[in-house]
Protein backbone atom coordinates (compact mmCIF):
# COMPACT_ATOMS: atom_id res chain seq x y z
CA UNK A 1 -52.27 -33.32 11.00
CA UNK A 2 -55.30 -34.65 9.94
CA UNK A 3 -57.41 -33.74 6.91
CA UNK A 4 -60.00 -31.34 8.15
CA UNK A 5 -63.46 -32.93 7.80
CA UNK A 6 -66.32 -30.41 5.95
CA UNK A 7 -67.93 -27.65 8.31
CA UNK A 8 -71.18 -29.56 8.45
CA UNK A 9 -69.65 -32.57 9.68
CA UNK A 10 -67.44 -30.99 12.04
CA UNK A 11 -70.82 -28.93 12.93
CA UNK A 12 -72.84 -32.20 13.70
CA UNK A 13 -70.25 -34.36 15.03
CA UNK A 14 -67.10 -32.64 17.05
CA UNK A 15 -66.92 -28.72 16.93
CA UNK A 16 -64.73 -28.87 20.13
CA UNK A 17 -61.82 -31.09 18.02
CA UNK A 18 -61.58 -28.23 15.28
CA UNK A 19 -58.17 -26.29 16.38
CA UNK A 20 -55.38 -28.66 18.76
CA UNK A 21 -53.23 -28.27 15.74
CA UNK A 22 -52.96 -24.66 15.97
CA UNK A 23 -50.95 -24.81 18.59
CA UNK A 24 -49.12 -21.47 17.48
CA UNK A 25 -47.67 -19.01 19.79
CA UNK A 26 -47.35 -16.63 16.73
CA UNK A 27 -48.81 -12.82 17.98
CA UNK A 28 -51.99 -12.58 16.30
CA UNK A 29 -50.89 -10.18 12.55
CA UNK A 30 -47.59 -12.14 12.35
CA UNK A 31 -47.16 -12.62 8.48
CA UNK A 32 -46.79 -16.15 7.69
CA UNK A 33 -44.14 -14.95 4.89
CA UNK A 34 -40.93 -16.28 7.10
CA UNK A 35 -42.59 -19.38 7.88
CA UNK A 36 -40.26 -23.12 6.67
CA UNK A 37 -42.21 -23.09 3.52
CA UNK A 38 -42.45 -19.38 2.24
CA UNK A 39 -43.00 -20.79 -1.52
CA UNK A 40 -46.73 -21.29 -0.68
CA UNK A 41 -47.21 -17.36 0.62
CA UNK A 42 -51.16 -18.61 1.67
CA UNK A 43 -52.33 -17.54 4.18
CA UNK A 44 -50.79 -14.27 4.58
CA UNK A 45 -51.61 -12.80 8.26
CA UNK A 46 -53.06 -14.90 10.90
CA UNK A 47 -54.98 -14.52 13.97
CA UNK A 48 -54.00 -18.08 15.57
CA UNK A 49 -54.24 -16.87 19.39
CA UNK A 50 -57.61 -15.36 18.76
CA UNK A 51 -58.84 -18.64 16.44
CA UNK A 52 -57.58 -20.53 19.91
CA UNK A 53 -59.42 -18.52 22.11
CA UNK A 54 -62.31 -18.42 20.42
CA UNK A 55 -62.30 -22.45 20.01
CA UNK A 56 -62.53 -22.61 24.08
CA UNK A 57 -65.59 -20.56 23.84
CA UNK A 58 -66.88 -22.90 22.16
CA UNK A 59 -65.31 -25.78 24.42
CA UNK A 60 -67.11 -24.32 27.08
CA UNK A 61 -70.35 -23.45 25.14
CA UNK A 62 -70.99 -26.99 24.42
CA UNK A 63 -70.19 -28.20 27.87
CA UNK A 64 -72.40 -25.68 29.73
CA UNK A 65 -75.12 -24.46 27.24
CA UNK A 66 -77.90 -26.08 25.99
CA UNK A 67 -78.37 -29.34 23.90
CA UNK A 68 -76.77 -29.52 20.15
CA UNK A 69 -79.98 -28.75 18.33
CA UNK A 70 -80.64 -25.59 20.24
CA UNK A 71 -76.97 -24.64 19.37
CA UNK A 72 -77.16 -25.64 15.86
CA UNK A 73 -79.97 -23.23 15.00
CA UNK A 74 -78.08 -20.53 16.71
CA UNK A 75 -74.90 -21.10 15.54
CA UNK A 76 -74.86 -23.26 12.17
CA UNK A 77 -71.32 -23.15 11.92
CA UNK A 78 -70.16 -23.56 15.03
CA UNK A 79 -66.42 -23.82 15.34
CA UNK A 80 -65.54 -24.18 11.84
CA UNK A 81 -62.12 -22.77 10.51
CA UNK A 82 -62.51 -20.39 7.84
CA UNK A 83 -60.19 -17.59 5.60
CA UNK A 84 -60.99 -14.37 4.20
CA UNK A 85 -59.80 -13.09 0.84
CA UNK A 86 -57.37 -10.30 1.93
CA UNK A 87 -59.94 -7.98 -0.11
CA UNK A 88 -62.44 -8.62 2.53
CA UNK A 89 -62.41 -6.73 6.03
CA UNK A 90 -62.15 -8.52 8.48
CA UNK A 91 -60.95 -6.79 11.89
CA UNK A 92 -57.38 -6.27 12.88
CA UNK A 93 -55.86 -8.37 9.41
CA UNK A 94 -54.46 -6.27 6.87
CA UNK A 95 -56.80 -4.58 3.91
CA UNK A 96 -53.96 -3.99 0.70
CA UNK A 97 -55.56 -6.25 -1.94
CA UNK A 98 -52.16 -6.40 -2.99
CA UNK A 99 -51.73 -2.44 -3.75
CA UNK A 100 -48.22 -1.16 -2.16
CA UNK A 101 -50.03 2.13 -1.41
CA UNK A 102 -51.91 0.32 1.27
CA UNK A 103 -49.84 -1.68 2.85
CA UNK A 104 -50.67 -0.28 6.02
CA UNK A 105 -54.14 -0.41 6.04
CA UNK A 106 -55.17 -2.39 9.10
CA UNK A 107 -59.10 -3.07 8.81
CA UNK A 108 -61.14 -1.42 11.50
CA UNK A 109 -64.16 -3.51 11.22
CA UNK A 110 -65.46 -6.68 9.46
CA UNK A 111 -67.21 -7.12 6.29
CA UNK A 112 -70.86 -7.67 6.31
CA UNK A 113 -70.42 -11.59 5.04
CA UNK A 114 -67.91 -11.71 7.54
CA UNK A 115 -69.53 -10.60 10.18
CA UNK A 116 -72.58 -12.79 9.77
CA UNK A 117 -69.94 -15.92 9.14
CA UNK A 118 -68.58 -15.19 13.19
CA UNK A 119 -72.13 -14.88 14.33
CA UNK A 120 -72.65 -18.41 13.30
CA UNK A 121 -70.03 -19.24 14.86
CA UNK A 122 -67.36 -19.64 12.50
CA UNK A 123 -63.57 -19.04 13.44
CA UNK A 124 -61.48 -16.95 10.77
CA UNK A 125 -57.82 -17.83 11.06
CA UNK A 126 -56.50 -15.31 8.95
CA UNK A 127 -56.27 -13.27 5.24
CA UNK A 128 -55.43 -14.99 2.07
CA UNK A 129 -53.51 -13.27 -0.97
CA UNK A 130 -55.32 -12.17 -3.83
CA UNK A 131 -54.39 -10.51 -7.15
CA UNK A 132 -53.43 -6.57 -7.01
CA UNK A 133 -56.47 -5.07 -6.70
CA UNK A 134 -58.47 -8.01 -7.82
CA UNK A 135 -57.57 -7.57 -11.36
CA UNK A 136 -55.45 -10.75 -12.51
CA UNK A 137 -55.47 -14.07 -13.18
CA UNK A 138 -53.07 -15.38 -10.73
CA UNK A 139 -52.49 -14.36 -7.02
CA UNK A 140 -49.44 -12.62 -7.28
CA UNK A 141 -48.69 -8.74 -5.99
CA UNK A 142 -45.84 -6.34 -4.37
CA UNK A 143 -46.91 -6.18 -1.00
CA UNK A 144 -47.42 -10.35 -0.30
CA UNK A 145 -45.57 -11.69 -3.22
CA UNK A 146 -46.95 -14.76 -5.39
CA UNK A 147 -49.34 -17.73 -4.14
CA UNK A 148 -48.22 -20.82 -5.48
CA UNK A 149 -50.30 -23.99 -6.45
CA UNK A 150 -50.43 -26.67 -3.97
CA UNK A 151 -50.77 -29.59 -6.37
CA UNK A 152 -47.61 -28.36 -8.25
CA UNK A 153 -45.53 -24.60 -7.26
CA UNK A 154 -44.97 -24.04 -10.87
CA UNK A 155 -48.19 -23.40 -11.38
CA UNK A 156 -50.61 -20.73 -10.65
CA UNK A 157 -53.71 -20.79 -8.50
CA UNK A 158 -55.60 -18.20 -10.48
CA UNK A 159 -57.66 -14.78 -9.51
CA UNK A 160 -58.01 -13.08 -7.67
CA UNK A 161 -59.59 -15.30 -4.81
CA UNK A 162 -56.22 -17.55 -5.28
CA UNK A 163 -55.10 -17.77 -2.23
CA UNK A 164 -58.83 -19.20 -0.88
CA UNK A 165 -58.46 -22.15 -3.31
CA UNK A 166 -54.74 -22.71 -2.05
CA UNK A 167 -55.27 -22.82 1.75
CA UNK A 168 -58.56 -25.03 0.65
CA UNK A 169 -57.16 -27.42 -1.65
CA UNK A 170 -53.80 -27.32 1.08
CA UNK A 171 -56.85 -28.24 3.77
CA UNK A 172 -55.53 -25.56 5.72
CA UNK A 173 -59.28 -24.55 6.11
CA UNK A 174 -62.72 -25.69 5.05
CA UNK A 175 -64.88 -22.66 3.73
CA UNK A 176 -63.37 -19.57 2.31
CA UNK A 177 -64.97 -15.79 1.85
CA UNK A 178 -64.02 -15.02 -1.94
CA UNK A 179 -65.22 -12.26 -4.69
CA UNK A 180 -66.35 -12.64 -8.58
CA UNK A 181 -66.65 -10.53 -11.40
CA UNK A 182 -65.36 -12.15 -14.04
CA UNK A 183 -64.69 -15.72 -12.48
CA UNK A 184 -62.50 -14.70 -9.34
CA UNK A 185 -64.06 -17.40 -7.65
CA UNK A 186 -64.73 -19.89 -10.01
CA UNK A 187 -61.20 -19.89 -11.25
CA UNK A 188 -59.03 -20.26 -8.19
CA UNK A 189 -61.62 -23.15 -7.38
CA UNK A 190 -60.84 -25.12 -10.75
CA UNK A 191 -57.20 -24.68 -10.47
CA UNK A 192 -57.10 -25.61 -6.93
CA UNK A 193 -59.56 -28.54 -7.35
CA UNK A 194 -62.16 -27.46 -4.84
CA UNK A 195 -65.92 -25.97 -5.07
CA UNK A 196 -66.89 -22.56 -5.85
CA UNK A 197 -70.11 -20.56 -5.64
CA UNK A 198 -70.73 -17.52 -7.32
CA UNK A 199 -74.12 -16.47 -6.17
CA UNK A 200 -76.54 -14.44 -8.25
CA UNK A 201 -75.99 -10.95 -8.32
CA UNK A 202 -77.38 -9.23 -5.55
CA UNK A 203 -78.26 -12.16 -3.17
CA UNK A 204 -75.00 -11.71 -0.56
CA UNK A 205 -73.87 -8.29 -0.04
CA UNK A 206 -70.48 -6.75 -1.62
CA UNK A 207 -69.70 -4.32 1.12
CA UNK A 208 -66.34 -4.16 3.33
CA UNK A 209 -64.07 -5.51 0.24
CA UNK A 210 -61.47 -2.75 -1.65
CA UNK A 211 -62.35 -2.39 -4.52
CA UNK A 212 -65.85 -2.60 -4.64
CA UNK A 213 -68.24 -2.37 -7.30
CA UNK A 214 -69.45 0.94 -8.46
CA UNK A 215 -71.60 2.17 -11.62
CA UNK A 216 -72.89 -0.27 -13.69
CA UNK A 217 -70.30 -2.74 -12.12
CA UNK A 218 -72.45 -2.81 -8.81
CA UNK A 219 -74.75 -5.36 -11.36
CA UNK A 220 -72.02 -8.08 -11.82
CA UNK A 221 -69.74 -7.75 -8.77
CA UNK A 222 -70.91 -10.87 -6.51
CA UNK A 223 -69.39 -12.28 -2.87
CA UNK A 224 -69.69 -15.94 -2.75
CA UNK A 225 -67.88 -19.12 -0.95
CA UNK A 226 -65.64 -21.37 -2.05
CA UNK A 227 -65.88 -24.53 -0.19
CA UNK A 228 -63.16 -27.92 -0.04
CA UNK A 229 -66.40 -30.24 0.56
CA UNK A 230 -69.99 -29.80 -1.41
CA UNK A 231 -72.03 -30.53 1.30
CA UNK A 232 -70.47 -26.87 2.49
CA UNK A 233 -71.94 -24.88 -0.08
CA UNK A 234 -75.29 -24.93 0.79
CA UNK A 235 -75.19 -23.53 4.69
CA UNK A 236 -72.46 -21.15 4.51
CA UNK A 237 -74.10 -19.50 1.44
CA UNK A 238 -77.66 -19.23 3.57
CA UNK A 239 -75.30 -17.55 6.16
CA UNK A 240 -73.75 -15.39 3.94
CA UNK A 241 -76.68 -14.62 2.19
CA UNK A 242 -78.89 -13.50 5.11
CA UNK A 243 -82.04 -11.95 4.42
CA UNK A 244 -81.48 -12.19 0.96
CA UNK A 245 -81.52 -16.26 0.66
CA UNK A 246 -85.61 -15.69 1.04
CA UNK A 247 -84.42 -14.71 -3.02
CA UNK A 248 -83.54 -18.54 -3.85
CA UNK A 249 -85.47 -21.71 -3.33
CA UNK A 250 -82.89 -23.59 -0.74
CA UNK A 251 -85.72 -25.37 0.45
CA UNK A 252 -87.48 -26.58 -2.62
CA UNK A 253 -86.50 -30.27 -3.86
CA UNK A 254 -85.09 -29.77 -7.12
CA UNK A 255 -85.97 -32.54 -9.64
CA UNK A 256 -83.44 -33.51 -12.40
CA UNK A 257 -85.83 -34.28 -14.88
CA UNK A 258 -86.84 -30.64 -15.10
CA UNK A 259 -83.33 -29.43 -15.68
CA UNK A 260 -82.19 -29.65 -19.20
CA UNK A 261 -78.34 -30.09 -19.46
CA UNK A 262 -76.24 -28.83 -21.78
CA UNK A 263 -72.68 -28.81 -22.22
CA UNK A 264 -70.12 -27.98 -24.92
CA UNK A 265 -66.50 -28.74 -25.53
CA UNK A 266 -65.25 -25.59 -26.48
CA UNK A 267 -65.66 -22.23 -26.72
CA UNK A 268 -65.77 -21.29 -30.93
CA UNK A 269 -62.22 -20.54 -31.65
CA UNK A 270 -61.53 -16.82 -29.66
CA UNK A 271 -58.22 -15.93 -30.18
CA UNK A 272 -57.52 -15.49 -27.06
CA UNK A 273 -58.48 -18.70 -25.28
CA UNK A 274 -56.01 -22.00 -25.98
CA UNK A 275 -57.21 -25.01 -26.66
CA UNK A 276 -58.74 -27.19 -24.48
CA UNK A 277 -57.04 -29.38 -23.03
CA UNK A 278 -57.62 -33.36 -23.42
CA UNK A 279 -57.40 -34.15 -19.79
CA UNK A 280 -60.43 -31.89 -19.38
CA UNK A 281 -62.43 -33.12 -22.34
CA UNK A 282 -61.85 -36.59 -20.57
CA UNK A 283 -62.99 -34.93 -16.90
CA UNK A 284 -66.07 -33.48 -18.77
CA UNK A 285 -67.09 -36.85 -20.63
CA UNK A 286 -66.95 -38.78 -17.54
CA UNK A 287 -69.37 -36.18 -16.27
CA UNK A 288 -71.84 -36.38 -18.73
CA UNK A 289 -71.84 -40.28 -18.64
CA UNK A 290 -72.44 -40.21 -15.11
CA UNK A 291 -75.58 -37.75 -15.66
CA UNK A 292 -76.89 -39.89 -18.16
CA UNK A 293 -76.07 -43.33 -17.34
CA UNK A 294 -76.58 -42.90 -13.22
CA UNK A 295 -78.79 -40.33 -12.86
CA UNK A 296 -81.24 -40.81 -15.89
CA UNK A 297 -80.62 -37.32 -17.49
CA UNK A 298 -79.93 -36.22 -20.40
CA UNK A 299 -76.83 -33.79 -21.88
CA UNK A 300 -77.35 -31.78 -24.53
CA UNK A 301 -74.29 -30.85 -26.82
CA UNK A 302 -74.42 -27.61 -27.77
CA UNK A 303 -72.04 -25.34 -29.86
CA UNK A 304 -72.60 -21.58 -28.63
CA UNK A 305 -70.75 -19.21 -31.82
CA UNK A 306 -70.97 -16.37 -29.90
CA UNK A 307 -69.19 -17.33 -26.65
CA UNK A 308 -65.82 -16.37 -28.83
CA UNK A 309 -66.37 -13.55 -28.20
CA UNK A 310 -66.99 -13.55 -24.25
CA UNK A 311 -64.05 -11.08 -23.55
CA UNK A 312 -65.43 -8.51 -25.64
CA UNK A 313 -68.84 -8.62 -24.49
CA UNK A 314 -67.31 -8.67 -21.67
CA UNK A 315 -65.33 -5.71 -21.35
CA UNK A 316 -68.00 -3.83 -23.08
CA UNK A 317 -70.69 -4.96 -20.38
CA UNK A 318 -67.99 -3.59 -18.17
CA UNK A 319 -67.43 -0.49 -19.33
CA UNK A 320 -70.83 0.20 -20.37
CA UNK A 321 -72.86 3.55 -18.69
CA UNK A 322 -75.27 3.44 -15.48
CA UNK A 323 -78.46 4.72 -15.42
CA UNK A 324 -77.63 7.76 -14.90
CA UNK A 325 -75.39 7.53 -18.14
CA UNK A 326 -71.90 7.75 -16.35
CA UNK A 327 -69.20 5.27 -17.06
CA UNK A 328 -67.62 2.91 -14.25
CA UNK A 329 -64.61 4.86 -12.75
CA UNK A 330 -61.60 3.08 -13.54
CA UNK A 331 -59.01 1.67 -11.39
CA UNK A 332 -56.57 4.15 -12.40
CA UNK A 333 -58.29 6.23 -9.80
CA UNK A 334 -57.39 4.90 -7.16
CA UNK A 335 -54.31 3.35 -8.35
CA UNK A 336 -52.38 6.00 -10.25
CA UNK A 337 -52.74 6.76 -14.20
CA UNK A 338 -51.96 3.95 -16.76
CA UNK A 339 -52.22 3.33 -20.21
CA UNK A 340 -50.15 4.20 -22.83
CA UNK A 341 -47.17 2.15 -24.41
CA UNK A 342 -44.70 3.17 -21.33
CA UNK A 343 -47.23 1.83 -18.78
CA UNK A 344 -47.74 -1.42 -20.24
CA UNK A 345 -44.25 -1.63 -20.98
CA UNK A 346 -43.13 -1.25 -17.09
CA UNK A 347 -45.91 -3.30 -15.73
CA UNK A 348 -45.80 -6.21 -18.51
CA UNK A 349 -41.84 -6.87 -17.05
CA UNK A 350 -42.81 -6.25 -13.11
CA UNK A 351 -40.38 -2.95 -12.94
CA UNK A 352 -43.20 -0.46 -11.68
CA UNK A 353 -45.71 -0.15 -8.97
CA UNK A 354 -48.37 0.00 -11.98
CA UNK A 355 -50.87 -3.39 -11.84
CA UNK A 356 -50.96 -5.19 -14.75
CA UNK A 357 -54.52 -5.65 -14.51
CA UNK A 358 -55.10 -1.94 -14.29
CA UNK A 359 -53.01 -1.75 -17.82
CA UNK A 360 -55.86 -4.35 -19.24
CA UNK A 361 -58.55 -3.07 -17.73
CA UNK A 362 -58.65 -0.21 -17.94
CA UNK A 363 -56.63 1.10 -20.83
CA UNK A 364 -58.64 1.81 -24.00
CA UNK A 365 -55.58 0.60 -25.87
CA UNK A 366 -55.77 -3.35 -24.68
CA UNK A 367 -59.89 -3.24 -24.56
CA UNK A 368 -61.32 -5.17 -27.49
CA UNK A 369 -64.94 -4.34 -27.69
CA UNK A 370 -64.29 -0.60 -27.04
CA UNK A 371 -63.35 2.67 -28.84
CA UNK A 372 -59.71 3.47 -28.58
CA UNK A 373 -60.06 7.06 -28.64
CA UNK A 374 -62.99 7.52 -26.49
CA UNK A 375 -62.96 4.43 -24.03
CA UNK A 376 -66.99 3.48 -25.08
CA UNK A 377 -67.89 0.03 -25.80
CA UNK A 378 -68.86 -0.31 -29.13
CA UNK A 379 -71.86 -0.53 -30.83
CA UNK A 380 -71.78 -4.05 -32.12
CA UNK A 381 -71.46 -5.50 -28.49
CA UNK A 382 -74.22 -3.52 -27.15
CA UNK A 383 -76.93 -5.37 -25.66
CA UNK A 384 -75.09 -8.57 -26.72
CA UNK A 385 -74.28 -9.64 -22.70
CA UNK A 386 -78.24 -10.96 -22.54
CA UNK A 387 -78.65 -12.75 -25.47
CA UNK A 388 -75.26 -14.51 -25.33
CA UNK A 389 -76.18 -16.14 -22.14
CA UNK A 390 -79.80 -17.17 -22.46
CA UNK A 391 -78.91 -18.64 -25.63
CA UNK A 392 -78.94 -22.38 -24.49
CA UNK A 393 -81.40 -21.70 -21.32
CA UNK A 394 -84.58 -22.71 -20.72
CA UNK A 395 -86.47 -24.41 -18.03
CA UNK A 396 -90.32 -24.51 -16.74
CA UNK A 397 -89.18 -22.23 -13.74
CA UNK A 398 -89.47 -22.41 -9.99
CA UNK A 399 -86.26 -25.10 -9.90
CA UNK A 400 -85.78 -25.89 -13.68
CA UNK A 401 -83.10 -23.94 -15.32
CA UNK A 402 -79.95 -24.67 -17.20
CA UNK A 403 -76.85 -26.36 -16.05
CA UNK A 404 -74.27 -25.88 -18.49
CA UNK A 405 -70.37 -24.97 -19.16
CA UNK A 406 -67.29 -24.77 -21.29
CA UNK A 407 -64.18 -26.61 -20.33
CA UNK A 408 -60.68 -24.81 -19.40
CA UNK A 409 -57.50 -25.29 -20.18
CA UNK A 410 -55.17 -27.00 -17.69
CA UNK A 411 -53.68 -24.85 -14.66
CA UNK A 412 -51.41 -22.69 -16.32
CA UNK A 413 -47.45 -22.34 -15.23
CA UNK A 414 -46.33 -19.43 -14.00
CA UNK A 415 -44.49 -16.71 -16.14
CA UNK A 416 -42.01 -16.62 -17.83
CA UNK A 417 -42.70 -20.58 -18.46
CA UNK A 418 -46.37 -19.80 -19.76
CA UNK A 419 -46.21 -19.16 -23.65
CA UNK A 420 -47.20 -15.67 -23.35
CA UNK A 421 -48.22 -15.30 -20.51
CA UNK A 422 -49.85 -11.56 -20.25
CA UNK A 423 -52.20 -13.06 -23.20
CA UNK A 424 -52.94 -16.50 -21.83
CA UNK A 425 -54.77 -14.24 -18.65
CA UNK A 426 -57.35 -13.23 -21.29
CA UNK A 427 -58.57 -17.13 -20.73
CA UNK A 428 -60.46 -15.98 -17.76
CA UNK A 429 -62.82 -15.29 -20.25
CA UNK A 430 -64.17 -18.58 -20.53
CA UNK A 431 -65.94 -17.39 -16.70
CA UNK A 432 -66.87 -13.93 -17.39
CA UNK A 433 -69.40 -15.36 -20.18
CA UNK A 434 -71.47 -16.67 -17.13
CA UNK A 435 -71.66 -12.69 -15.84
CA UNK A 436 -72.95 -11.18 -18.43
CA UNK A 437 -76.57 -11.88 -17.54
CA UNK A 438 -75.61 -11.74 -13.48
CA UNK A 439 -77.01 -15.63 -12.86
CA UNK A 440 -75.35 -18.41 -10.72
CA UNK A 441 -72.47 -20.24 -11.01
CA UNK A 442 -70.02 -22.82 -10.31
CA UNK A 443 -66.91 -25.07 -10.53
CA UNK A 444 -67.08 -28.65 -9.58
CA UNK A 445 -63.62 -30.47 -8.94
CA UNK A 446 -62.90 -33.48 -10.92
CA UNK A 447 -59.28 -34.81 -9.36
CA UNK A 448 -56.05 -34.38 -10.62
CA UNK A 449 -55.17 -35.11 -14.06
CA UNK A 450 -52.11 -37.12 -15.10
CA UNK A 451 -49.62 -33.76 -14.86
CA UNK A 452 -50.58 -33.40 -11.28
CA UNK A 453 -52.88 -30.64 -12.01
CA UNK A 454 -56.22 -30.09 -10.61
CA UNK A 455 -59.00 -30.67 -13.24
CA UNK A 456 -63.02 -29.64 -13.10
CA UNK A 457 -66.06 -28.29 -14.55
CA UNK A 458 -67.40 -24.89 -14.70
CA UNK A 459 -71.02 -24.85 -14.86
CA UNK A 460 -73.85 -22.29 -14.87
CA UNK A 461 -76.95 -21.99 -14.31
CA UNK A 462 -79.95 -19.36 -14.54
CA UNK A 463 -80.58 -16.56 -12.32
CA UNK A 464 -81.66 -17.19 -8.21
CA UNK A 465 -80.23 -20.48 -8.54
C-alpha cells in the first residue's frame, strides 16, 4: 500500500483513488483486536464496508455531477479517510473512552465535528483508542487494551488522543478528530511525529464526546485535528469549526515580521518534568536557525520562572469554581469513588477497575496546588493561569501574536521500563501551560531522532489564532 497523500491533495487531484486498499470484508463494528498485528491495538472498531460504500458515492458523484470546483465548495473534503477518537460519537462505533462500565455503549448519533466532517464529504473508517476516560498520558485502558507507538512498540503514543497520532503517523489515515485539555492533542502528535491543532477555546464545539467539559472546565476543554500533512490543518479546522471560524482570521495574510518569536529550552527546573532531552534541543535549534537564517525572523530566548510550576497552576485552574461558585464535578462521579491510599494503591499496579487518572485528578491527596482537606486550589495559584501565559506575548494584533514553546522529553517507554512511570505522566505539564489562558496551539513534527523516536516542537500562540 501506498502512503496516503494529504486530504487536500487527494481533494484536488484523485478523490475516487482514496479506498481500493480497503478491500475488507470485515462486518462493519468488527474490532480490529484479532487482527495479524494486535500489538498496535489502533484503530479499534471499523466501519470498512460503509467507508467502501460511501467511496462509490463518490465514484459516481464525480462521474455524473457537476465540474470539480462546484464539488469542491460543496464538499471540501471529498473522499478523504479520516478516524475519530473513540471519545467522540460517531454513529454505530463504540462510545467507552476506555471505561469498562461502558463497554456497551454503541453511539446513537454523531458528534457535532463529526457530523460536519461527513457533510464535507469526508469518510470515517473507524474509532481510535484513547486513555480511560481521557485522563492519562498514554493510550492504554481495560476495555481496548494499550496503543503502541508505531516508530518503536516500547514506547507510548501519549494522551489521550493516542491512538489518532498512531493510525496517522502508521498512515492508516490522513486527518484525525481528537480532544485537549491539558495537551491531549498536542502530545500524541509529538510522540507520533505528526501535526496537531488545538484550537482556541470555544471556536469548534465540544459536544458528542464522554466526558465533556462541565463548570469552569467548559473554558479549557477544546476539539481540534490532528493532521499527518500541514497543508491539512487549515481546511479541516474551517470545517470543524463552522460558524465559529468567522472568530479567526483564516483569510488574512499573516506577515512574519509582525510575529515576535520566542522560544526557550526548558521549563525552570519543576520537579516533575525530566530533563530535556538533547535530541530535542538539537530539533529545536535547527528550528530557530531556519526562522532566522531562511525566513528573516528573529527568535527570542526567553527563560519563563514560572512555567515550573505549570502543573500546579494547572490543577488549580482546574479545580477552580464557576461563576456561579460551584466546583467542577469530578470524575469520580461518573466513575466510582477514589482517593485514598487503597485507591491509588490498586490502580498504581493495574489490579482494579479504578483509572489512574481519576486517582490524580481528582484526589485531593496527589493535587499540588490544592488543599488536602478541602479539595480548593490554593491561594497562591489563584489568578496565576493569566499572567503565566501572557508573560512572553505581545504582538500589534489583528495577525501578530506570539509563537513560542518549551521542548519535551523524548517519547517515553512504556511501564514498568519508564523510571517511575506514574510520575513521569506529570510531564504532560509542559502542554497544559499553553491552557491556562485558553489560546491556540500546536506541535510541529521534526523526524525521528537517532533512537527511532519521533521528535518536534510544541508551540503556542495567542488567542483566535
Amino acid at each position: 500500500m501506498s502512503l496516503p497523500a494529504s486530504a487536500t491533495t487527494r481533494q484536488s487531484h484523485f478523490p475516487h483513488k482514496l479506498l481500493p486498499h480497503l478491500g475488507s470484508t470485515r462486518p462493519a463494528g468488527t474490532p480490529l483486536l484479532s487482527d495479524p498485528a494486535p500489538e498496535h491495538r489502533r484503530v479499534l472498531c471499523c466501519r470498512f464496508e460503509e467507508a467502501l460504500q460511501e467511496a462509490r458515492q463518490v465514484d459516481k458523484l464525480l462521474s455524473e455531477g457537476p465540474g470539480d470546483d462546484c464539488l469542491e465548495e460543496k464538499f471540501p473534503l471529498l473522499g478523504v479517510p479520516i478516524t475519530v477518537k473513540e471519545a467522540f460519537s460517531l454513529y454505530g462505533m463504540p462510545n467507552t473512552s476506555g471505561l469498562v462500565n461502558r463497554r456497551n455503549v454503541i453511539a446513537t448519533s454523531d458528534a457535532t465535528v463529526v457530523s460536519r466532517l461527513k457533510q464535507a464529504g469526508a469518510i470515517p473508517l473507524g474509532v481510535t483508542n484513547c486513555s480511560e476516560l481521557c485522563m492519562w498520558y498514554e493510550s492504554s485502558n481495560r476495555v481496548y487494551g494499550r496503543t503502541n507507538n508505531p516508530y518503536d512498540l516500547q514506547r507510548i503514543v501519549g494522551g489521550s488522543s493516542g491512538g489518532e497520532g498512531s493510525v496517522l503517523a502508521a498512515a492508516c489515515s490522513v486527518v484525525g478528530v481528537g480532544s485537549d485539555i491539558g495537551g491531549s492533542i498536542r502530545m500524541p502528535a509529538f510522540f507520533n511525529g505528526v501535526f496537531g491543532h488545538k484550537p482556541t477555546t470555544g471556536v469548534v464545539p465540544n459536544d458528542g464526546q464522554f466526558p465533556n467539559a462541565h463548570g469552569v472546565r467548559t473554558s479549557y476543554l477544546c476539539t481540534g485535528p490532528l493532521c499527518r500533512y500541514a497543508e491539512d490543518l487549515e481546511p479541516v479546522l474551517r470545517v470543524m469549526a463552522g460558524p465559529g471560524v468567522s472568530k479567526l482570521k483564516l483569510n488574512e495574510k499573516v506577515s512574519l515580521e509582525k510575529i515576535k518569536f520566542h522560544c526557550m529550552d526548558h521549563d525552570g527546573g519543576s520537579i516533575f518534568v525530566s530533563p530535556v532531552d538533547k535530541e530535542i534541543l538539537q530539533a529545536q535549534k535547527k528550528v530557530v536557525e531556519h526562522l532566522e537564517n531562511d525566513l528573516g525572523v528573529q527568535v527570542q530566548h526567553v527563560a519563563i520562572h514560572k512555567m515550573k510550576y505549570s502543573f500546579q497552576i494547572w490543577s488549580a485552574m482546574m479545580s477552580s469554581k464557576d461563576s456561579e461558585g460551584q466546583v467542577c464535578q469530578r470524575g469520580t462521579k461518573i466513575h466510582r469513588p477514589a482517593g485514598g491510599p487503597w485507591e491509588a494503591s490498586v490502580a498504581a499496579v493495574g489490579t482494579d477497575e479504578v483509572a489512574r487518572g481519576d486517582v490524580f485528578s481528582h484526589s485531593p491527596s496527589y493535587r499540588p496546588g490544592t488543599d488536602r482537606e478541602a479539595g480548593e486550589p490554593q491561594p497562591q495559584w489563584e489568578g496565576q493561569a493569566g499572567e503565566h501565559g501572557e508573560e512572553p506575548t505581545g504582538g500589534d494584533g489583528g495577525t501578530a501574536g506570539a509563537r513560542w514553546g518549551a521542548p519535551l522529553s523524548l517519547t517515553p517507554h512504556h511501564r514498568p521500563q519508564a523510571p517511575l512511570p506514574h510520575l513521569h505522566a506529570l510531564q504532560f505539564c509542559l502542554h497544559s501551560h499553553l491552557q491556562c489562558p485558553g489560546p491556540a496551539g500546536d506541535t510541529v513534527p521534526a523526524g525521528a531522532g537517532q533512537r527511532g523516536a519521533a521528535t518536534g516542537h510544541p508551540a503556542g500562540g495567542g488567542l483566535l489564532q
